[in-house]
C-alpha atoms as a PDB file:
ATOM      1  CA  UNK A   1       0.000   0.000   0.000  1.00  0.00           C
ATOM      2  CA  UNK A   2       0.887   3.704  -0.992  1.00  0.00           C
ATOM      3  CA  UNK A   3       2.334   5.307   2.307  1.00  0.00           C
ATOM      4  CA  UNK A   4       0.329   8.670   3.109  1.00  0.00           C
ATOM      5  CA  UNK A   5       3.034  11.355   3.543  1.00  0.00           C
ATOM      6  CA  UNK A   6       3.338  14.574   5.882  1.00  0.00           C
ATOM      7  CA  UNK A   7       4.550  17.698   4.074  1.00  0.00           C
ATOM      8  CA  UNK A   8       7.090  19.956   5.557  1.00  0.00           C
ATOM      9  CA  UNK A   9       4.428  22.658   6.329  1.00  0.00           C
ATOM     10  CA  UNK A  10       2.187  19.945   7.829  1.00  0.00           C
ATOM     11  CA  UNK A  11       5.170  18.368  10.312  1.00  0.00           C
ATOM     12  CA  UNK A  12       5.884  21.843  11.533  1.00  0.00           C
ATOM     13  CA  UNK A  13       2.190  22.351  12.679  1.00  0.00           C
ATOM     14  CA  UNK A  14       1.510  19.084  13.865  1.00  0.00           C
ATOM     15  CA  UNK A  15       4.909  19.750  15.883  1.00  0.00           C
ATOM     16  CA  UNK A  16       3.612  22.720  17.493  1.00  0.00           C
ATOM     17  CA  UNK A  17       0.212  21.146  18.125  1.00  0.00           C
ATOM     18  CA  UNK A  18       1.706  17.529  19.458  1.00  0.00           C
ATOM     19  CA  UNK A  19       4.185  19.801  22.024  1.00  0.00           C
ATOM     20  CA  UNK A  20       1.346  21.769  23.504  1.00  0.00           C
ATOM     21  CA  UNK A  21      -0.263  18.317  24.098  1.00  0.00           C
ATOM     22  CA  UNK A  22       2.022  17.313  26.440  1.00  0.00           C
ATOM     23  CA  UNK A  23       4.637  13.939  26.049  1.00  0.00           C
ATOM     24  CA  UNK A  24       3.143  11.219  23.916  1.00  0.00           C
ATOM     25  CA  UNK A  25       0.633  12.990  22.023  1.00  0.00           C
ATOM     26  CA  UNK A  26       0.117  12.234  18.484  1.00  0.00           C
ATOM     27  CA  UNK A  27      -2.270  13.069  16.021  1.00  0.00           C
ATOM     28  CA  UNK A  28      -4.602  10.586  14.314  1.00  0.00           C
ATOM     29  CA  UNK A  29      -6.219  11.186  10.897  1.00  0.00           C
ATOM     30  CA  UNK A  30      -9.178   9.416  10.019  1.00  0.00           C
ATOM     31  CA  UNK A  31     -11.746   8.643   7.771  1.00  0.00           C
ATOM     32  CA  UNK A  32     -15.303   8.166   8.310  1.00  0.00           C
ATOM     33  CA  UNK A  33     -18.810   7.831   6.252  1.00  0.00           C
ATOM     34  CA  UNK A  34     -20.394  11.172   6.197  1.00  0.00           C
ATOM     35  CA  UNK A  35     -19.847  15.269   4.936  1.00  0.00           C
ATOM     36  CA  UNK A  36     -21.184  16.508   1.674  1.00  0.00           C
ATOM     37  CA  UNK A  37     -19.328  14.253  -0.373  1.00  0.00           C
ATOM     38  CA  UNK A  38     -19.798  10.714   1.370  1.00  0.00           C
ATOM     39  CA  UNK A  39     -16.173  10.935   3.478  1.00  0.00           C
ATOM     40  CA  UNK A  40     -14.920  12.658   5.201  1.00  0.00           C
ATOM     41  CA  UNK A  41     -11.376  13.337   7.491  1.00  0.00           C
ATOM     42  CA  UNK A  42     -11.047  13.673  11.355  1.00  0.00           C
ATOM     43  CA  UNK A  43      -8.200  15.115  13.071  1.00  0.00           C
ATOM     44  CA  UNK A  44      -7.559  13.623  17.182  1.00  0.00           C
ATOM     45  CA  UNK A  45      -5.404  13.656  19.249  1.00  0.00           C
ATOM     46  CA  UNK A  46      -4.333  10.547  20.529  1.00  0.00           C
ATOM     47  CA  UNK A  47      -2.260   9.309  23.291  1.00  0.00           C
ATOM     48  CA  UNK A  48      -2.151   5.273  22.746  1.00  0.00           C
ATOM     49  CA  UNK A  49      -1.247   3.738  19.435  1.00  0.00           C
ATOM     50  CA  UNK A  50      -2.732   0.726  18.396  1.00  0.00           C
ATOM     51  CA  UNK A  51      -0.621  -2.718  17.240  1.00  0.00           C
ATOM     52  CA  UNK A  52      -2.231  -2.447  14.039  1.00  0.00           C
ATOM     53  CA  UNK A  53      -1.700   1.654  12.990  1.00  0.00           C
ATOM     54  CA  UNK A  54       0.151   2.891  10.382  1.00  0.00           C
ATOM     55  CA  UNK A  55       2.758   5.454  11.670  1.00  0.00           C
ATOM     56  CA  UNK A  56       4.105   8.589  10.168  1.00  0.00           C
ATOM     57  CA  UNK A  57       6.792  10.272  11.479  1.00  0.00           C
ATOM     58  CA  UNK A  58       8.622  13.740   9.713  1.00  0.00           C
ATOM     59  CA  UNK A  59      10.566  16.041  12.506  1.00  0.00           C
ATOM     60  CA  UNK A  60       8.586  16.116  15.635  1.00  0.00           C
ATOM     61  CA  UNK A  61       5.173  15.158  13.680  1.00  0.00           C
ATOM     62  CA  UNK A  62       3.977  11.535  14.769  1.00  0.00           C
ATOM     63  CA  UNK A  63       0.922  10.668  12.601  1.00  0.00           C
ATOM     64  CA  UNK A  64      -1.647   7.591  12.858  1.00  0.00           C
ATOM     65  CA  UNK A  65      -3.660   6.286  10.576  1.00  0.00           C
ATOM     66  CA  UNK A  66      -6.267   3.237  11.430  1.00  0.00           C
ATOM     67  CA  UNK A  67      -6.122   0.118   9.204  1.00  0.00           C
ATOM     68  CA  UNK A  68      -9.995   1.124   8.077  1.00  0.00           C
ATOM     69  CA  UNK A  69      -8.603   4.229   7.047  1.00  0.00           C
ATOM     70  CA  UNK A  70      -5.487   3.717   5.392  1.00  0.00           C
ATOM     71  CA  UNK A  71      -7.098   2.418   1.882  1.00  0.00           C
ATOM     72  CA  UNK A  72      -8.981   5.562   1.429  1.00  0.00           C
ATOM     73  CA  UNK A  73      -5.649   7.611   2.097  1.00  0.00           C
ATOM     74  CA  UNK A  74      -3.305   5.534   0.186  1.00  0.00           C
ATOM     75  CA  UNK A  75      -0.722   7.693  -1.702  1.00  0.00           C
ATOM     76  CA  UNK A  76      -2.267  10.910  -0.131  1.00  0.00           C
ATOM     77  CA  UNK A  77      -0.404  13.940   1.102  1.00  0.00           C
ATOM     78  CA  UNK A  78      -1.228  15.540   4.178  1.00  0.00           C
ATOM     79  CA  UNK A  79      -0.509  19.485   4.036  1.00  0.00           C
ATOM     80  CA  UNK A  80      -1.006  22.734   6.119  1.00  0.00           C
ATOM     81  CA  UNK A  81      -1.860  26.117   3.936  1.00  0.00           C
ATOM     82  CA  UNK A  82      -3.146  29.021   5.687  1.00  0.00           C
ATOM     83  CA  UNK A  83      -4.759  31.086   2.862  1.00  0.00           C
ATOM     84  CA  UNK A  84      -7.360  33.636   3.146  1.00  0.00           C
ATOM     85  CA  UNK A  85     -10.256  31.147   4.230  1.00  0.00           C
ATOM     86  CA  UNK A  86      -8.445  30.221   7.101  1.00  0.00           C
ATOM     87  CA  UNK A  87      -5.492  28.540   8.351  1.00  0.00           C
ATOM     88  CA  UNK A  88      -5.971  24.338   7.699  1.00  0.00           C
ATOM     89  CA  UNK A  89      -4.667  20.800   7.181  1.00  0.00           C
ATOM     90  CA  UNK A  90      -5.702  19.836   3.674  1.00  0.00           C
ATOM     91  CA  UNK A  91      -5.442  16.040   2.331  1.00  0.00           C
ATOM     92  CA  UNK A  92      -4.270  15.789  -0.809  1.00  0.00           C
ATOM     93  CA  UNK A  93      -6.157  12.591  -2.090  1.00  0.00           C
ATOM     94  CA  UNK A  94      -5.428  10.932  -5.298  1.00  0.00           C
ATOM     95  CA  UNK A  95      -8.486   8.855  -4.793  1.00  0.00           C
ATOM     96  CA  UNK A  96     -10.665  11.183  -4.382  1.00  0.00           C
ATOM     97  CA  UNK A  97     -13.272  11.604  -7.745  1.00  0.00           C
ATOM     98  CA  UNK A  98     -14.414  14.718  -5.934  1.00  0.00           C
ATOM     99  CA  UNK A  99     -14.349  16.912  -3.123  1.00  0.00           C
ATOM    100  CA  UNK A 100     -16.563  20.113  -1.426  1.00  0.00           C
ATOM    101  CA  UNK A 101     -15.518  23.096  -1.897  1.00  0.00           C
ATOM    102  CA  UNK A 102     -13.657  23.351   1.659  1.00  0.00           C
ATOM    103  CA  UNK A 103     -11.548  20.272   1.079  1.00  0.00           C
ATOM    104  CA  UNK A 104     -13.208  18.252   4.260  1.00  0.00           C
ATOM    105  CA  UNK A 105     -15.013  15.801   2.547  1.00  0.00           C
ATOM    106  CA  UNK A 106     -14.684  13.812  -0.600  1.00  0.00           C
ATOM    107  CA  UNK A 107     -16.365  11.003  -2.390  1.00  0.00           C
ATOM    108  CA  UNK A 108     -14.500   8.156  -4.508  1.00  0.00           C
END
């Protein structure tokens, strides 16, 4: 399976965010049934990791993604823009057929 990757934007943030959290913190992205396009992602912060995650570390970033979850963000890129809607993490998903508008939800 395509590994999902963290860009260099993305770590930084997810640094910042994970060290405010206190030691062990770690951010899980997930997908689940629902938003205007069918999917969509959910950002947690998570203090155990499962046996069967999928980890991604970059810097100080630690990233998990559930087994459930990991087909639906095969190959994807996970990135931080702050533009003038607001500052966000986006998912770059090449399996997505579509998206809303916002980028929080997608359908394949």
């Amino acid at each position: 399976m395509t590994a999902v990757t963290i860009s260099e934007r993305a770590a930084r943030r997810i640094g910042e965010i994970l060290k405010g959290e206190g030691s062990g913190a770690m951010l899980r992205i997930s997908v689940e049934g629902g938003g205007c396009s069918g999917f969509q992602y959910k950002f947690d912060i998570e203090r155990a990791q499962a046996e069967d995650d999928m980890v991604i570390a970059r810097d100080t970033a630690v990233v998990l993604v559930d087994p459930a979850s990991a087909p639906f963000l095969a190959g994807s890129e996970v990135d931080f823009v702050d533009d003038l809607i607001g500052a966000s993490f986006r998912v770059h998903n090449p399996n997505a057929t579509a998206s809303c508008g916002c980028g929080t939800s997608f359908s394949i």
